[in-house]
N, C-alpha and C. Protein backbone atom coordinates (compact mmCIF):
# COMPACT_ATOMS: atom_id res chain seq x y z
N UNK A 1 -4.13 7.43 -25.08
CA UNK A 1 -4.00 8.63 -24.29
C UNK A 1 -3.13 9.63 -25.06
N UNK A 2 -3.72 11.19 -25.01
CA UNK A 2 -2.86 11.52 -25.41
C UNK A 2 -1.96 12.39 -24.97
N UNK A 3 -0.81 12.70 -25.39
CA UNK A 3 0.56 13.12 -25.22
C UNK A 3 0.20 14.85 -24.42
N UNK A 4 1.00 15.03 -23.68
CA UNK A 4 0.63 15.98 -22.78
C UNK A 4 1.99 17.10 -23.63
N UNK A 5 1.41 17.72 -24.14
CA UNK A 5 2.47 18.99 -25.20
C UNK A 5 2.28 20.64 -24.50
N UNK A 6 1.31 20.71 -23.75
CA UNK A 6 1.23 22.31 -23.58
C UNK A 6 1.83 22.17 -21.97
N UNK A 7 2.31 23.62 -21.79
CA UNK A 7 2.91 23.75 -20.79
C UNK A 7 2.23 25.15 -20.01
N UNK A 8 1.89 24.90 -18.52
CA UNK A 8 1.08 25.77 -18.30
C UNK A 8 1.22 26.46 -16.89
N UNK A 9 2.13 27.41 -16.68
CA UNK A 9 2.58 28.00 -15.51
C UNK A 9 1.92 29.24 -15.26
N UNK A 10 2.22 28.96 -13.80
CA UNK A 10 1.39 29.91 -12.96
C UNK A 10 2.80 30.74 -11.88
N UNK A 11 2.21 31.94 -11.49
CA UNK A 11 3.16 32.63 -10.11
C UNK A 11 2.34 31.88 -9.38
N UNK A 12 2.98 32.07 -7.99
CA UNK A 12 2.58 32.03 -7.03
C UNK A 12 3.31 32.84 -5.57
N UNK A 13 3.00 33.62 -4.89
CA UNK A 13 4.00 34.09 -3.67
C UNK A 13 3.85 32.43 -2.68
N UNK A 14 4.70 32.79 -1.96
CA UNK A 14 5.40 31.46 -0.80
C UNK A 14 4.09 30.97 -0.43
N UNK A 15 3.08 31.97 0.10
CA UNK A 15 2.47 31.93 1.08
C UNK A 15 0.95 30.84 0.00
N UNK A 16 1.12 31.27 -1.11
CA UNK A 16 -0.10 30.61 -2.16
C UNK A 16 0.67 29.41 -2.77
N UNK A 17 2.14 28.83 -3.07
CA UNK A 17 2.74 28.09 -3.36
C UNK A 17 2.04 26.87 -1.58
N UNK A 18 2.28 27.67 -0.36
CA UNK A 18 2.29 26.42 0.68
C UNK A 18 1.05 25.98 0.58
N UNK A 19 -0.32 26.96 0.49
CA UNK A 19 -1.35 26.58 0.47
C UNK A 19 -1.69 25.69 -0.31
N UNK A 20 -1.14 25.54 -1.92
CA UNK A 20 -1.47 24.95 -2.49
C UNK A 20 -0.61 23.41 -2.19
N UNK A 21 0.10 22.97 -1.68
CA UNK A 21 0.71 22.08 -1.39
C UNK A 21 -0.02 21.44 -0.08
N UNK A 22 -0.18 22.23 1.20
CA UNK A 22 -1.13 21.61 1.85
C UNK A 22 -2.01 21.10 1.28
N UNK A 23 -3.03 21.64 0.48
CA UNK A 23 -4.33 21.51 0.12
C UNK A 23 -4.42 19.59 -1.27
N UNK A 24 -3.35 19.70 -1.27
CA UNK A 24 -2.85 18.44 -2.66
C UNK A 24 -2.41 17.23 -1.68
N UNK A 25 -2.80 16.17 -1.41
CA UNK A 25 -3.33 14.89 -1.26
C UNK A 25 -2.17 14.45 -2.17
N UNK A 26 -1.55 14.24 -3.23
CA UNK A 26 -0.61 14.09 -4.18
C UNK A 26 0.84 14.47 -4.17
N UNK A 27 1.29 14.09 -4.17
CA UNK A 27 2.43 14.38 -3.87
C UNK A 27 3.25 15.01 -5.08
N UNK A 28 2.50 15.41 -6.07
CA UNK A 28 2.89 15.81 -7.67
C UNK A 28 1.66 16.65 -7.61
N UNK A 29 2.33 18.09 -7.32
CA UNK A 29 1.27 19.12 -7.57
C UNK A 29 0.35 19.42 -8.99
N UNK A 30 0.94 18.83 -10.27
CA UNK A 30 0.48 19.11 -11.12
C UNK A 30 -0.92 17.78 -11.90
N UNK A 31 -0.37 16.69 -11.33
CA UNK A 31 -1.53 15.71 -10.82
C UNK A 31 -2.47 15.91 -10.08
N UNK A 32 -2.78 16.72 -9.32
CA UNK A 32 -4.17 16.86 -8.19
C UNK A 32 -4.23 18.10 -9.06
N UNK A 33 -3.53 18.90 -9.83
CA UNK A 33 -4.42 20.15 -10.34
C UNK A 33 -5.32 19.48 -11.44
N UNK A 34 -4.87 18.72 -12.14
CA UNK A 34 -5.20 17.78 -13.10
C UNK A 34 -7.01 17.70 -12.82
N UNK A 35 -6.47 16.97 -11.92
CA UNK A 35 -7.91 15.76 -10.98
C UNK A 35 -8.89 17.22 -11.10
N UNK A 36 -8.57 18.11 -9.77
CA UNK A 36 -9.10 18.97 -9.51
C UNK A 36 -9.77 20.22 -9.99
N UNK A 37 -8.99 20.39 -11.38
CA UNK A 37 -9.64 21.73 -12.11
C UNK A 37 -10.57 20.62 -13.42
N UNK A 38 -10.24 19.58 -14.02
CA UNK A 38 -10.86 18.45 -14.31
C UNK A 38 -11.93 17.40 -13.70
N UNK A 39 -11.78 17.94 -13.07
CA UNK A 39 -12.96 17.01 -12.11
C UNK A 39 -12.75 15.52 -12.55
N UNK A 40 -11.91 14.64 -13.19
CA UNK A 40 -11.78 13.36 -13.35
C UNK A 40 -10.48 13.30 -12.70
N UNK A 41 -10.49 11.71 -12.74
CA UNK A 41 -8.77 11.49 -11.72
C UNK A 41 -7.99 10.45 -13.11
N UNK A 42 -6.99 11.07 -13.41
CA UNK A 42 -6.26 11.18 -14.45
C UNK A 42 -5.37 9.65 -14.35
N UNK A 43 -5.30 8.74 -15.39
CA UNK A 43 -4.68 7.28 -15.12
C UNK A 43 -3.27 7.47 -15.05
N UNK A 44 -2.34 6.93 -14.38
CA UNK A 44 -0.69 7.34 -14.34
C UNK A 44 -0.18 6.10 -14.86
N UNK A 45 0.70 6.08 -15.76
CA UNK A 45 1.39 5.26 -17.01
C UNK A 45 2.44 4.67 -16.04
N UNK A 46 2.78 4.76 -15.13
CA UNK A 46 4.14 4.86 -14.75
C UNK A 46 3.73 4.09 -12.97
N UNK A 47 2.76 3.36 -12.52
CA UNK A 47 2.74 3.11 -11.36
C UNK A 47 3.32 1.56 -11.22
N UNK A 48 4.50 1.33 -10.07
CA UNK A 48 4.75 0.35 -9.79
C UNK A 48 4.35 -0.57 -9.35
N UNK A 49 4.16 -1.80 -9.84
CA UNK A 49 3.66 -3.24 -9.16
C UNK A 49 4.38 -3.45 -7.54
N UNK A 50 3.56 -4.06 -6.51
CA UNK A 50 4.10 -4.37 -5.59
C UNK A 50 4.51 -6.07 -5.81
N UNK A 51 5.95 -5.82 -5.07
CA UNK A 51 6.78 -6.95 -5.69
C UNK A 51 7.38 -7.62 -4.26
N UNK A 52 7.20 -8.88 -4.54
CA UNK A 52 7.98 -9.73 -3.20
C UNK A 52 9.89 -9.02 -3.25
N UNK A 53 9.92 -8.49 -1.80
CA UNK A 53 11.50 -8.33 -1.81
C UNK A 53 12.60 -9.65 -2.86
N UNK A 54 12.21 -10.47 -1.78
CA UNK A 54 13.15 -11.90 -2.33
C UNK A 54 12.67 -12.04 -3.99
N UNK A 55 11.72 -11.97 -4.13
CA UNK A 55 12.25 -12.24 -5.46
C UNK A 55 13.03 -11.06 -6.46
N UNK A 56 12.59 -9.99 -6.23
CA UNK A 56 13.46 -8.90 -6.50
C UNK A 56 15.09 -8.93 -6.43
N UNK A 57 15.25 -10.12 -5.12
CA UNK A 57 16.86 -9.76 -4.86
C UNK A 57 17.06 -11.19 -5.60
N UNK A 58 16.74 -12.16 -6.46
CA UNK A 58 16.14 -13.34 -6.62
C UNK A 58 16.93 -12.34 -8.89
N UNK A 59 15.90 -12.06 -8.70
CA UNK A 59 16.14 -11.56 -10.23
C UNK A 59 17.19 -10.22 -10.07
N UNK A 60 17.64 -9.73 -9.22
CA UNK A 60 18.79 -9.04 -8.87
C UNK A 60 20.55 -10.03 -9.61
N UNK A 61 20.20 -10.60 -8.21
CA UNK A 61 21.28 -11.78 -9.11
C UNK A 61 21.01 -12.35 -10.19
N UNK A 62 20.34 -12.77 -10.68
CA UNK A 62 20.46 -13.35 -12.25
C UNK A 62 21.23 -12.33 -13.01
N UNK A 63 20.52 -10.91 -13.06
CA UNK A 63 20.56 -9.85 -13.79
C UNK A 63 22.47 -9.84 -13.99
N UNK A 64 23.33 -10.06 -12.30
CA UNK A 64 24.36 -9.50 -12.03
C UNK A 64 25.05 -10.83 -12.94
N UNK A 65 24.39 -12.18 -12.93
CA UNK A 65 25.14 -13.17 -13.40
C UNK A 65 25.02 -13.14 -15.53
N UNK A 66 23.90 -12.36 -15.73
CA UNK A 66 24.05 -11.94 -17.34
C UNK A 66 25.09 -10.84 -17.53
N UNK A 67 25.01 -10.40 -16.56
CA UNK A 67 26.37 -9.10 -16.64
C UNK A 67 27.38 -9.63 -17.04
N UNK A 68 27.88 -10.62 -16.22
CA UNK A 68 29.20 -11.12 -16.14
C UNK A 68 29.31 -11.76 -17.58
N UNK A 69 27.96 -12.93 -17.94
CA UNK A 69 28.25 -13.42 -19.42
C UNK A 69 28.53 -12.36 -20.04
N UNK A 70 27.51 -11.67 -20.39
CA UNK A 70 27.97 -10.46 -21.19
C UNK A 70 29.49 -10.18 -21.60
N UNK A 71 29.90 -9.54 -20.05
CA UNK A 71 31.52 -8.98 -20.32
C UNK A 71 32.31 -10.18 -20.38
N UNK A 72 32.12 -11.77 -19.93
CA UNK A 72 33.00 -12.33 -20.78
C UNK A 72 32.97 -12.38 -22.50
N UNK A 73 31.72 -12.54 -23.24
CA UNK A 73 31.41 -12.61 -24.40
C UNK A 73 32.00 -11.55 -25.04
N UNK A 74 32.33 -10.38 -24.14
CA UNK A 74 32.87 -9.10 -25.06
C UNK A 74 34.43 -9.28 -25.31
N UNK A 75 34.87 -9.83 -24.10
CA UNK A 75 35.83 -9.95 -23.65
C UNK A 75 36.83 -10.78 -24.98
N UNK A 76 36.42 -11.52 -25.67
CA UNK A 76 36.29 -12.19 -27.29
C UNK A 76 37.94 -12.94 -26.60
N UNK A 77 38.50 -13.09 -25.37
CA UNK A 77 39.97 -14.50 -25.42
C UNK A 77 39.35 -15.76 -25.14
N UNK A 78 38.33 -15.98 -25.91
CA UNK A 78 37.18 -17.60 -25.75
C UNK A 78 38.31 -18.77 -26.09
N UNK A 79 38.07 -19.93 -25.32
CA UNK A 79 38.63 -20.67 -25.41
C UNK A 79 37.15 -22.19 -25.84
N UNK A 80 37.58 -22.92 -26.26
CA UNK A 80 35.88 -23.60 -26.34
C UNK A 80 35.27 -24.12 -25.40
N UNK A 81 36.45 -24.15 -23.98
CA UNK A 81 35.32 -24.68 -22.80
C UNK A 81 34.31 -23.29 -22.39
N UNK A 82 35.37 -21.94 -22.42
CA UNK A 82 34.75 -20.63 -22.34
C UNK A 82 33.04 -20.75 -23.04
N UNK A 83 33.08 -21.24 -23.91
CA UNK A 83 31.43 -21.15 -24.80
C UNK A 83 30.49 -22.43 -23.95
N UNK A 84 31.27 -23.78 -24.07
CA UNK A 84 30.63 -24.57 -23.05
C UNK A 84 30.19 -24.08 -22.21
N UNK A 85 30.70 -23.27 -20.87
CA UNK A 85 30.14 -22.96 -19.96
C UNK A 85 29.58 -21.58 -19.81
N UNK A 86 29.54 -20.34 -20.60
CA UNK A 86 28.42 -19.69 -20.92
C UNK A 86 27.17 -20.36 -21.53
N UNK A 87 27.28 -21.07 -22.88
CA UNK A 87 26.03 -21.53 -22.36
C UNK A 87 25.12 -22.74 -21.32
N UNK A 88 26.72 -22.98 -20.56
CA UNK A 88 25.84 -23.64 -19.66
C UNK A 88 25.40 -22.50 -18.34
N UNK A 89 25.94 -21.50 -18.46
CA UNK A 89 25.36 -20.53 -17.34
C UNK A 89 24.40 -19.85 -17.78
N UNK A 90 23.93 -20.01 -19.60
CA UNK A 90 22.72 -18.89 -19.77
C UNK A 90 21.47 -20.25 -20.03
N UNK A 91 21.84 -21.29 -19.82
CA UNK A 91 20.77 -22.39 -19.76
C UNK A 91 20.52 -22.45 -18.37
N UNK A 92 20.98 -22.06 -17.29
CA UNK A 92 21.00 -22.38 -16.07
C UNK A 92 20.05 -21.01 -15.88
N UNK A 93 20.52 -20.13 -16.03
CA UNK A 93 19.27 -18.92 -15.84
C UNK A 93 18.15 -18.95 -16.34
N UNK A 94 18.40 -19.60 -17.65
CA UNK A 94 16.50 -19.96 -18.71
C UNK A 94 15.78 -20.84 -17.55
N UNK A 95 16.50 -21.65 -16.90
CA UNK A 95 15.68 -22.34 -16.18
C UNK A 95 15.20 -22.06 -14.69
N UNK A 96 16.38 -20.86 -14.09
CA UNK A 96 15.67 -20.55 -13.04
C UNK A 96 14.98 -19.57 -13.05
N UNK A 97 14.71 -18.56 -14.28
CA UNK A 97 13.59 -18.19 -14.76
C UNK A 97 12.05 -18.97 -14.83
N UNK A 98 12.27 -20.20 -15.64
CA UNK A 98 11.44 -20.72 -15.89
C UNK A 98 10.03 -20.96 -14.45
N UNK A 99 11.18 -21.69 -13.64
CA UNK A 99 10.74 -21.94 -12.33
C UNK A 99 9.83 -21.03 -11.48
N UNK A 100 10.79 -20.03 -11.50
CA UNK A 100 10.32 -18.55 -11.02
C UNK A 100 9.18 -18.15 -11.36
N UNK A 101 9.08 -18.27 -12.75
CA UNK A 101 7.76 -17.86 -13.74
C UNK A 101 6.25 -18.90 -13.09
N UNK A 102 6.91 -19.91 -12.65
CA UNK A 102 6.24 -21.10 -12.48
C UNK A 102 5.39 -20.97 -11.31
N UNK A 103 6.34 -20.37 -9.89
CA UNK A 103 5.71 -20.64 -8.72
C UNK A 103 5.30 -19.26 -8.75
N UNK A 104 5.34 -17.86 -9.63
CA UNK A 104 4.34 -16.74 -9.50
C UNK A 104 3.42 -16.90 -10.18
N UNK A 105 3.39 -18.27 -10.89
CA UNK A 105 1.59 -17.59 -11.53
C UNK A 105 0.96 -18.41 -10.68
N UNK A 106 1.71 -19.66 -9.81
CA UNK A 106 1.03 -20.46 -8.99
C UNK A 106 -0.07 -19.19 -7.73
N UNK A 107 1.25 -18.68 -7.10
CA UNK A 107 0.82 -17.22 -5.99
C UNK A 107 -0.06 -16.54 -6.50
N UNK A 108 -0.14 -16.21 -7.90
CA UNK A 108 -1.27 -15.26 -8.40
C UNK A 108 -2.53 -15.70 -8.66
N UNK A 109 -2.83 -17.01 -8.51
CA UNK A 109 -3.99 -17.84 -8.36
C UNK A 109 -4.97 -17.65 -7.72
């Protein structure tokens, strides 16, 4: 696809700005002009997957528990149990990843 470089404005008074907003199904006026003066309906790069809440709040926390490794690892006053148990907390996430990975391709079946 390619790269969208020209830029292409129009006036409008209030009264031709509302019309044209009623009249757009889209909620991105410059998408239904797209469709509409194109007569094709234009693919959007950018549309979100619908996603189970829980697992969202599921990979929420993991995310918050790499944080924390993180800023201890930055944190560099390691002691050697300190490394023991980062990587026993970033082996513990490989695996509830793993799992995770496991029972969504099961659901996507």
């Amino acid at each position: 696809m390619d790269k969208r470089e020209k830029i292409i404005k129009i006036r409008a008074t209030d009264d031709e700005y509302a019309a044209l907003m009623e009249r757009s199904p889209k909620p991105r006026l410059a998408e239904w002009m797209r469709e509409y003066c194109l007569g094709a309906k234009v693919p959007r790069a950018n549309q979100v997957p619908n996603v189970d809440p829980a697992l969202l709040r599921q990979l929420s926390g993991m995310g918050n528990n790499l944080n924390q490794i993180a800023r201890a690892i930055h944190n560099q006053d390691w002691k050697p149990v300190d490394r023991v148990q980062i990587i026993a907390a970033l082996s513990s996430l490989q695996r509830e990843l793993n799992l995770m990975r496991m029972e969504n391709a099961k659901d996507d079946s």
